[in-house]
PDB file of N, CA and C in Angstrom:
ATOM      1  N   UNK A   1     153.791  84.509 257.457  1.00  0.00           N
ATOM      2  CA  UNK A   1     153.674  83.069 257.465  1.00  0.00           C
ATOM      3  C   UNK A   1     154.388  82.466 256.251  1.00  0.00           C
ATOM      4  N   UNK A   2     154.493  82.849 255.366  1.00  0.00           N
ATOM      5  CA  UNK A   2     154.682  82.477 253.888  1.00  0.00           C
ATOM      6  C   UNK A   2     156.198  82.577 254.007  1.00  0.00           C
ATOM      7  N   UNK A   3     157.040  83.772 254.777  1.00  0.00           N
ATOM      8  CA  UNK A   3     158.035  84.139 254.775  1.00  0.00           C
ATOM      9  C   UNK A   3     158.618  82.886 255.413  1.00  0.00           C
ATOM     10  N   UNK A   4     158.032  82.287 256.330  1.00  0.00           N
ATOM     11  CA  UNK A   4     158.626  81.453 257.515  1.00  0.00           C
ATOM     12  C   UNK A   4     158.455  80.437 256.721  1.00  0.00           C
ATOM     13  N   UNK A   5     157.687  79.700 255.927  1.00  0.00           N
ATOM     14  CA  UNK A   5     157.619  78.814 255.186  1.00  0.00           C
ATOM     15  C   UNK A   5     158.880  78.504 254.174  1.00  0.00           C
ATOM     16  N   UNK A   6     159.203  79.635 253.722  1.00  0.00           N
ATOM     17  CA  UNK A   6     159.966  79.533 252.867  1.00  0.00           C
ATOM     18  C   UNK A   6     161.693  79.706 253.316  1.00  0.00           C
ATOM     19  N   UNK A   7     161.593  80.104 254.393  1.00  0.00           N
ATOM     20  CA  UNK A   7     163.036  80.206 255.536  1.00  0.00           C
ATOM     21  C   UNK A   7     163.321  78.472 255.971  1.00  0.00           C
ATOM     22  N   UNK A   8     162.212  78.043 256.129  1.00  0.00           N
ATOM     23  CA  UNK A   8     162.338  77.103 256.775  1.00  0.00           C
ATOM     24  C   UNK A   8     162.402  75.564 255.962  1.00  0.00           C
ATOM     25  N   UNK A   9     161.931  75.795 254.570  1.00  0.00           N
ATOM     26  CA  UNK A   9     161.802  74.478 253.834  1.00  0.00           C
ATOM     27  C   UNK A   9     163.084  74.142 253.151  1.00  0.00           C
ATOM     28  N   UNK A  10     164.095  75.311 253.068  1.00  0.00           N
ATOM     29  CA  UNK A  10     165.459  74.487 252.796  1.00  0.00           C
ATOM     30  C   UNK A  10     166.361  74.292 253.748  1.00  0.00           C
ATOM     31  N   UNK A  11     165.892  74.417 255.444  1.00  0.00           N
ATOM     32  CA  UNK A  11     166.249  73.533 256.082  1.00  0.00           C
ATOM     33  C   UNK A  11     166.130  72.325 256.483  1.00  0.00           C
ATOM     34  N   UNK A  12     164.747  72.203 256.204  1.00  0.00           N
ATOM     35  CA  UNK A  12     163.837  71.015 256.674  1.00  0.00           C
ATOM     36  C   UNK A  12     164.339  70.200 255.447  1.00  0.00           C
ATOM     37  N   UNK A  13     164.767  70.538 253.941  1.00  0.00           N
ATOM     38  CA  UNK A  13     165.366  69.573 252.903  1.00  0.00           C
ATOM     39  C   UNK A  13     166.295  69.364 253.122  1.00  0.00           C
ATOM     40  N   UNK A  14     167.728  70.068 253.840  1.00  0.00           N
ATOM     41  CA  UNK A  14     169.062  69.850 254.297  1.00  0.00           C
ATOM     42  C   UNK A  14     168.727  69.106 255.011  1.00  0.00           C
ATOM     43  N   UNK A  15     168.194  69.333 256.610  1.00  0.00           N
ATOM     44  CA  UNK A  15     168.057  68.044 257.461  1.00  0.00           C
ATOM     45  C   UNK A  15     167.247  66.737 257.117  1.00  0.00           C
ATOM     46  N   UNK A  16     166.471  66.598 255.854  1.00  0.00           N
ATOM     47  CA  UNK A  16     166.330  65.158 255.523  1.00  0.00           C
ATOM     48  C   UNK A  16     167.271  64.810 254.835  1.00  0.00           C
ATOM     49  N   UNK A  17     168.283  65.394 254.079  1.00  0.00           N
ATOM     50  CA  UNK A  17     168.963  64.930 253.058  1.00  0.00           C
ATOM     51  C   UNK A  17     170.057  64.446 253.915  1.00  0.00           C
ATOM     52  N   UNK A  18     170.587  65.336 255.345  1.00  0.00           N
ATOM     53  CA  UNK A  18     171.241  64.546 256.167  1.00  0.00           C
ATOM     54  C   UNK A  18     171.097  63.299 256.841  1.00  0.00           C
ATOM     55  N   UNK A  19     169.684  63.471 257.329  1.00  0.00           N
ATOM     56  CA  UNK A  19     169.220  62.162 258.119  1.00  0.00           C
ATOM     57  C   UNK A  19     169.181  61.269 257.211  1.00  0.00           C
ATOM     58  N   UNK A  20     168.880  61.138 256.126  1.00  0.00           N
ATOM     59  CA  UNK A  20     168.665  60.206 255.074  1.00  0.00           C
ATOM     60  C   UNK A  20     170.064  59.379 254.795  1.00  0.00           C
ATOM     61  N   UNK A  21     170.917  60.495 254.296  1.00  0.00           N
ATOM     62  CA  UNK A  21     172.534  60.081 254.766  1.00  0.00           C
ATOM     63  C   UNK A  21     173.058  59.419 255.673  1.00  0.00           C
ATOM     64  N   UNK A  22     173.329  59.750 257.017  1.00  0.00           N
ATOM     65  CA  UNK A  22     173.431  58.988 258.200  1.00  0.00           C
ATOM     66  C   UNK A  22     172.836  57.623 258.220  1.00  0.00           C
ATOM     67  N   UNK A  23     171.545  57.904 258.080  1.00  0.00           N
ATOM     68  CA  UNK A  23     170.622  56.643 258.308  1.00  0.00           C
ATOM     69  C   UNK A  23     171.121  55.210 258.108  1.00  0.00           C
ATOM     70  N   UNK A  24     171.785  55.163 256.701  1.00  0.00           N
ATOM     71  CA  UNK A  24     172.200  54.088 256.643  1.00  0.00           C
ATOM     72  C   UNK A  24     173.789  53.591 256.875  1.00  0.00           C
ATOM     73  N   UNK A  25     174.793  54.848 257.412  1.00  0.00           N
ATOM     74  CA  UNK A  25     175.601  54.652 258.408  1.00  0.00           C
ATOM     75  C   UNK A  25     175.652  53.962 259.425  1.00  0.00           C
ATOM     76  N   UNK A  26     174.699  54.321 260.116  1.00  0.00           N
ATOM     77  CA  UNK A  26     173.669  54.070 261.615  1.00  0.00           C
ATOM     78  C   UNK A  26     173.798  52.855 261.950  1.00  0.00           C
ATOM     79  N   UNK A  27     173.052  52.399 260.649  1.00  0.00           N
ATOM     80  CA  UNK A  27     172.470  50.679 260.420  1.00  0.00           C
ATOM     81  C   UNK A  27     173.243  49.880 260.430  1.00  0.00           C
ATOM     82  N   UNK A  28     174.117  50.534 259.656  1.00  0.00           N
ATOM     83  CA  UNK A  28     175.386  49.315 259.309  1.00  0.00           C
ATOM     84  C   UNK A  28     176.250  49.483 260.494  1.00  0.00           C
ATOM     85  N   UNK A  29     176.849  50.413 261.242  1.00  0.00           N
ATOM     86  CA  UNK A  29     177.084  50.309 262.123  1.00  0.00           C
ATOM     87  C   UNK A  29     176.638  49.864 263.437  1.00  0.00           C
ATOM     88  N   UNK A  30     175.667  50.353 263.447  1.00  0.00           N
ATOM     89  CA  UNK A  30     174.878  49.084 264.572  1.00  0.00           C
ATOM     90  C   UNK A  30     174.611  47.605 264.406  1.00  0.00           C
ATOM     91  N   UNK A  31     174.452  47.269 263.220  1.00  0.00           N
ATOM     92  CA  UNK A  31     174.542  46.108 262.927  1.00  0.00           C
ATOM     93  C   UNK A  31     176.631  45.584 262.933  1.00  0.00           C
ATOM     94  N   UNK A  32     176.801  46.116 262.783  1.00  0.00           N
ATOM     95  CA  UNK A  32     178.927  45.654 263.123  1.00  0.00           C
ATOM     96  C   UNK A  32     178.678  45.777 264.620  1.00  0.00           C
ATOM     97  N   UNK A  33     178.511  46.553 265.049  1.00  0.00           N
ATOM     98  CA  UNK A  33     178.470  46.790 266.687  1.00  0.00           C
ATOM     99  C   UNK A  33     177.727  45.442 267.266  1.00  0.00           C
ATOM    100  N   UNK A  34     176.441  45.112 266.587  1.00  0.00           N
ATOM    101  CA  UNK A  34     175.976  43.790 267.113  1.00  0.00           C
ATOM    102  C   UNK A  34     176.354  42.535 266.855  1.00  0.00           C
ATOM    103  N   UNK A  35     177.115  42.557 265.862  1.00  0.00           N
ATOM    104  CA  UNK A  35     177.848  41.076 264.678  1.00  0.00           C
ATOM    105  C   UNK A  35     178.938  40.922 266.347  1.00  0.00           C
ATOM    106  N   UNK A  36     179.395  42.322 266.683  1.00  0.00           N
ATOM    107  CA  UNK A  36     180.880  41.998 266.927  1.00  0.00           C
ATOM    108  C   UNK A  36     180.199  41.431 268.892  1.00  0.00           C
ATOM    109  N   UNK A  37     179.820  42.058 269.067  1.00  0.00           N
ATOM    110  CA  UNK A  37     179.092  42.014 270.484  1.00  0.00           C
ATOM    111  C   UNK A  37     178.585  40.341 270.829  1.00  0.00           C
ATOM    112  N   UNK A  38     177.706  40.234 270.185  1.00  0.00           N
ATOM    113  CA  UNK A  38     177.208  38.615 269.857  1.00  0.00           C
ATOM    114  C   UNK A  38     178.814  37.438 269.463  1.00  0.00           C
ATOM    115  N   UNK A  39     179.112  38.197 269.277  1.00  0.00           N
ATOM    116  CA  UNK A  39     180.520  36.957 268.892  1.00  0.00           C
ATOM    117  C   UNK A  39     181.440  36.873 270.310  1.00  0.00           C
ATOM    118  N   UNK A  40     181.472  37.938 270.909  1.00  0.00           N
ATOM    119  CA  UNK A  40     182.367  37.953 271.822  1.00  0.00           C
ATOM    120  C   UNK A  40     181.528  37.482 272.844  1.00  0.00           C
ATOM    121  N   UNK A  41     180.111  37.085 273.182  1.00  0.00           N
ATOM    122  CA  UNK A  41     179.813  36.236 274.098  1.00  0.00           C
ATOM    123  C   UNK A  41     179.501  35.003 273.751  1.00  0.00           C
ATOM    124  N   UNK A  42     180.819  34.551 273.929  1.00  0.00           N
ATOM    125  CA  UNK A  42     181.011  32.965 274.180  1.00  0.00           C
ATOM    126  C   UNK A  42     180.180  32.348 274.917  1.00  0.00           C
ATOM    127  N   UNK A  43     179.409  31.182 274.384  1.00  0.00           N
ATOM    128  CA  UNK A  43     178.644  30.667 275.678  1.00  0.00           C
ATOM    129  C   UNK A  43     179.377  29.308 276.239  1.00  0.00           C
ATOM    130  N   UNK A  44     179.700  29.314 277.108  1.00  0.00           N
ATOM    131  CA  UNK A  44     180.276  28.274 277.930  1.00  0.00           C
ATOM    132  C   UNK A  44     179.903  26.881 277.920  1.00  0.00           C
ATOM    133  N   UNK A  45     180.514  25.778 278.132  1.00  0.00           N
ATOM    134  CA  UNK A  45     179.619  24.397 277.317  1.00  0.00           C
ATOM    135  C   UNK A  45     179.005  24.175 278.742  1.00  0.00           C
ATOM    136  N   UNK A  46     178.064  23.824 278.478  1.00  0.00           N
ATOM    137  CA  UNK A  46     176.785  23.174 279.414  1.00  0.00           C
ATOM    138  C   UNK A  46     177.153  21.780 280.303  1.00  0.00           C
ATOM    139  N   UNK A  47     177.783  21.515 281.188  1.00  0.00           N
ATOM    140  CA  UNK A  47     177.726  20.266 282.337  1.00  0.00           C
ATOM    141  C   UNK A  47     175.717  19.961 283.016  1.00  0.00           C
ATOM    142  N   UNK A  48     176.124  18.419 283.286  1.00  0.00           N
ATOM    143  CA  UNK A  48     174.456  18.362 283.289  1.00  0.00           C
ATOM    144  C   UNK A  48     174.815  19.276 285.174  1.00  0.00           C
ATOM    145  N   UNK A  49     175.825  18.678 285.692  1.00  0.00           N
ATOM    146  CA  UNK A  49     175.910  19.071 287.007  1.00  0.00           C
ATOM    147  C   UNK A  49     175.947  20.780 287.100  1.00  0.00           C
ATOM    148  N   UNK A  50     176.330  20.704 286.337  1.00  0.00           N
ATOM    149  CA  UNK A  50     176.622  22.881 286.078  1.00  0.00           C
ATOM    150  C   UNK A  50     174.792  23.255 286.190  1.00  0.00           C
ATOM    151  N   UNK A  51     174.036  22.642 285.221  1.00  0.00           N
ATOM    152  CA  UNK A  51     172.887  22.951 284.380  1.00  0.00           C
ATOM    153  C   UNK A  51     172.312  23.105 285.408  1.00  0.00           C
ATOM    154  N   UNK A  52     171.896  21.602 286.494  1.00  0.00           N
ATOM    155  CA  UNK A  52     171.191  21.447 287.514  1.00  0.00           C
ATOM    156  C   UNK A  52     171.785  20.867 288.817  1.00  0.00           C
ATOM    157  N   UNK A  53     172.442  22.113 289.727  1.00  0.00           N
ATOM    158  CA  UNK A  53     172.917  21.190 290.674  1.00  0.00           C
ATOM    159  C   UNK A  53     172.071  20.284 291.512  1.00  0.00           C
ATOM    160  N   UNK A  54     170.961  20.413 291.513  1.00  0.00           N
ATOM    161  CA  UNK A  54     170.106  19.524 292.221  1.00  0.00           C
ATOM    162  C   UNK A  54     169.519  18.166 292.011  1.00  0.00           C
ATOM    163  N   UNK A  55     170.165  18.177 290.611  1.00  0.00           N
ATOM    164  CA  UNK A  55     169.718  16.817 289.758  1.00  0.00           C
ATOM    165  C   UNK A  55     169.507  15.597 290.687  1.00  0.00           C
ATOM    166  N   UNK A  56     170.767  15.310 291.436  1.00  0.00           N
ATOM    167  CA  UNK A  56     170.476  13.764 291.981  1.00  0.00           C
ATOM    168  C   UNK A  56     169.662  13.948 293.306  1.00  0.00           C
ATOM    169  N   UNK A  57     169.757  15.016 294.088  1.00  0.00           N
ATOM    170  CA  UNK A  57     168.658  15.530 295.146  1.00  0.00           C
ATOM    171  C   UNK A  57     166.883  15.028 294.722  1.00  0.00           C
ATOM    172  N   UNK A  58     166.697  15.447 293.540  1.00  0.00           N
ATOM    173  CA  UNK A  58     165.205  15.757 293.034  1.00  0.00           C
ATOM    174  C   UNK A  58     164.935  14.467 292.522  1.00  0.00           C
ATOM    175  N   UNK A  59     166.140  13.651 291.939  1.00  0.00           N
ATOM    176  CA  UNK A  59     165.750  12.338 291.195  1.00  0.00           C
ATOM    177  C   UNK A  59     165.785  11.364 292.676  1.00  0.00           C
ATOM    178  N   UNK A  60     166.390  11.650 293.177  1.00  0.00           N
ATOM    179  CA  UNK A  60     166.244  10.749 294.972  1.00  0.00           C
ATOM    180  C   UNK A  60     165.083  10.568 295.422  1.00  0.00           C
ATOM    181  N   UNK A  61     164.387  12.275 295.469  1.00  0.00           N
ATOM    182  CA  UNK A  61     163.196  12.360 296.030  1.00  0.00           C
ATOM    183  C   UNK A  61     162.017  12.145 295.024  1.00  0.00           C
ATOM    184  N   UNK A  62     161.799  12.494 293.822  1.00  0.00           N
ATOM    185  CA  UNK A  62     161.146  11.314 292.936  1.00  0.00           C
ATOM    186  C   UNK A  62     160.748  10.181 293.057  1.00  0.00           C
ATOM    187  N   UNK A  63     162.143   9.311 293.194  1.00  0.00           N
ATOM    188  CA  UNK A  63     161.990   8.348 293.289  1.00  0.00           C
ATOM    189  C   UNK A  63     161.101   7.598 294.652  1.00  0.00           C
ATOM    190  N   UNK A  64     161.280   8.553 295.760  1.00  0.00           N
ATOM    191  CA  UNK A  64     160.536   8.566 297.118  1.00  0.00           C
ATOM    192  C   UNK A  64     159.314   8.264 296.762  1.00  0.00           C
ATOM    193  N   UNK A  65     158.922   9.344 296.581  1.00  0.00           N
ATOM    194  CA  UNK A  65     157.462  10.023 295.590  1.00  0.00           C
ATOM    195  C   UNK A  65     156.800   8.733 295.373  1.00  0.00           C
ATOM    196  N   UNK A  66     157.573   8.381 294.469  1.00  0.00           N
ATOM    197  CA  UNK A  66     157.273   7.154 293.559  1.00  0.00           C
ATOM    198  C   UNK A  66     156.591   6.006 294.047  1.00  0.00           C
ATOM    199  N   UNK A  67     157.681   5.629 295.210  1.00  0.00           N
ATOM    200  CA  UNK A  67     157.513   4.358 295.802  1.00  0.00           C
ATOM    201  C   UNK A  67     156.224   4.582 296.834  1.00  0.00           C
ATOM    202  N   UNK A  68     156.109   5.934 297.037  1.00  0.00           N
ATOM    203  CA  UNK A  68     155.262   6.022 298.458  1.00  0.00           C
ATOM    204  C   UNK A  68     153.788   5.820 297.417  1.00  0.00           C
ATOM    205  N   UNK A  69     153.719   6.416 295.992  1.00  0.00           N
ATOM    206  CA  UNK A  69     152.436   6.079 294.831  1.00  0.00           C
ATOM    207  C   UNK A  69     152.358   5.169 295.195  1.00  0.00           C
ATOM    208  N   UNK A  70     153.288   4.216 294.427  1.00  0.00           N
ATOM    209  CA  UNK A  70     152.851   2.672 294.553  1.00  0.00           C
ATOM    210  C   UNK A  70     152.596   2.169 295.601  1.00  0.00           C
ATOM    211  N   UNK A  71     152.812   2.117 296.487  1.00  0.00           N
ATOM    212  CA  UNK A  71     152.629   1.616 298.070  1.00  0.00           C
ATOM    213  C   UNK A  71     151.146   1.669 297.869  1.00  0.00           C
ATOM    214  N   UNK A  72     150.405   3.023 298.115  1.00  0.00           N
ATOM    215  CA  UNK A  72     149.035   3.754 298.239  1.00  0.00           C
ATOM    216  C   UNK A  72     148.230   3.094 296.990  1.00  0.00           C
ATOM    217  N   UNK A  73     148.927   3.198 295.778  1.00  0.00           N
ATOM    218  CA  UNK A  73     147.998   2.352 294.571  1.00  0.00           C
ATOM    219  C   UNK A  73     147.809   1.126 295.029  1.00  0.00           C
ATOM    220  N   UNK A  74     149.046   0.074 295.809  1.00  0.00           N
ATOM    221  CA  UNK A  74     148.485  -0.993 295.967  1.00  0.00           C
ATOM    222  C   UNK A  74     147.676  -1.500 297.138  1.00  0.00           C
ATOM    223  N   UNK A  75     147.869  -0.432 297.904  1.00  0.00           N
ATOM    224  CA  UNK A  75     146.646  -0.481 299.451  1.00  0.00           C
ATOM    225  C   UNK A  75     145.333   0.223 298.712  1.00  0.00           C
ATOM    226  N   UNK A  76     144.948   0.669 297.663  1.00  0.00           N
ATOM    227  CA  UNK A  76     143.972   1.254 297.217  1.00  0.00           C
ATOM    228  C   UNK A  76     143.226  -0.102 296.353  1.00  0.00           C
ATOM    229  N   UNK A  77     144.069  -0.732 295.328  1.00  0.00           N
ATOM    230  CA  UNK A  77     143.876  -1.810 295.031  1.00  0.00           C
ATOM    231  C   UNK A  77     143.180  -3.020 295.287  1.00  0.00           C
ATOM    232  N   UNK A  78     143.619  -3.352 296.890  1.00  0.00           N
ATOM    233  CA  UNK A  78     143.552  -4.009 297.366  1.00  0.00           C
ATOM    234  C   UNK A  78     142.007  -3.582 298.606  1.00  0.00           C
ATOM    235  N   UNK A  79     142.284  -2.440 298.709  1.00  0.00           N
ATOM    236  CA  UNK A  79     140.800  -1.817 299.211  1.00  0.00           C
ATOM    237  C   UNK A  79     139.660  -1.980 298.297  1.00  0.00           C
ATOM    238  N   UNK A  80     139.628  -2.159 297.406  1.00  0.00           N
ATOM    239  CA  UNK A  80     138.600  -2.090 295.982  1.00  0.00           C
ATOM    240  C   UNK A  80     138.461  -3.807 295.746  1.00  0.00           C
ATOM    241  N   UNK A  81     139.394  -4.527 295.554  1.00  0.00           N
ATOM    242  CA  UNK A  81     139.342  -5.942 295.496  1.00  0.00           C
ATOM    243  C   UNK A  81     138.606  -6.780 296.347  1.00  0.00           C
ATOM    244  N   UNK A  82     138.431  -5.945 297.755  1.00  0.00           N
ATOM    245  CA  UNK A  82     137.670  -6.435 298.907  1.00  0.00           C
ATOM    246  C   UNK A  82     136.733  -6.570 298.601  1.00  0.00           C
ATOM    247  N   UNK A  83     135.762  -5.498 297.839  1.00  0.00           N
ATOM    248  CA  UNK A  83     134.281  -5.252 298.133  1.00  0.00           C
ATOM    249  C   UNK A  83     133.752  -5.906 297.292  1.00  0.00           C
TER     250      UNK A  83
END
């Protein structure tokens, strides 16, 4: 056991002294890899029509919406005013 201990602990110090090394290779390279990645996606400029093609569809029917509320608020209104 002792033998294996001692076979094995100046590998186990080589391979931290490597990983330790690398490590901050790694970093910095992954971090360039992400600087460069993030730059090259351009984001495209935003149109409201691009954003939402449905915009004037939904503001149409809104506005439906709307009018059919008020209609009902003022027959409701006017139901309540009676009594």
């Amino acid at each position: 056991m002792k033998r294996d201990r001692d076979t094995t602990n100046p590998w186990r110090k080589i391979y931290l002294m490597e990983l330790a090394l690398y490590a901050d290779t790694i970093i910095v390279d992954y971090d360039i890899w992400r600087q460069r990645r993030v730059k090259s996606q351009l984001t495209p400029p935003i149109d409201d029509a691009y954003q939402n093609p449905f915009s004037e569809e939904m503001l149409a029917e809104l506005e439906m919406v709307r009018h059919e509320f008020e209609r009902e608020k003022v027959k409701l209104l006017r139901d309540i005013s009676s009594f």
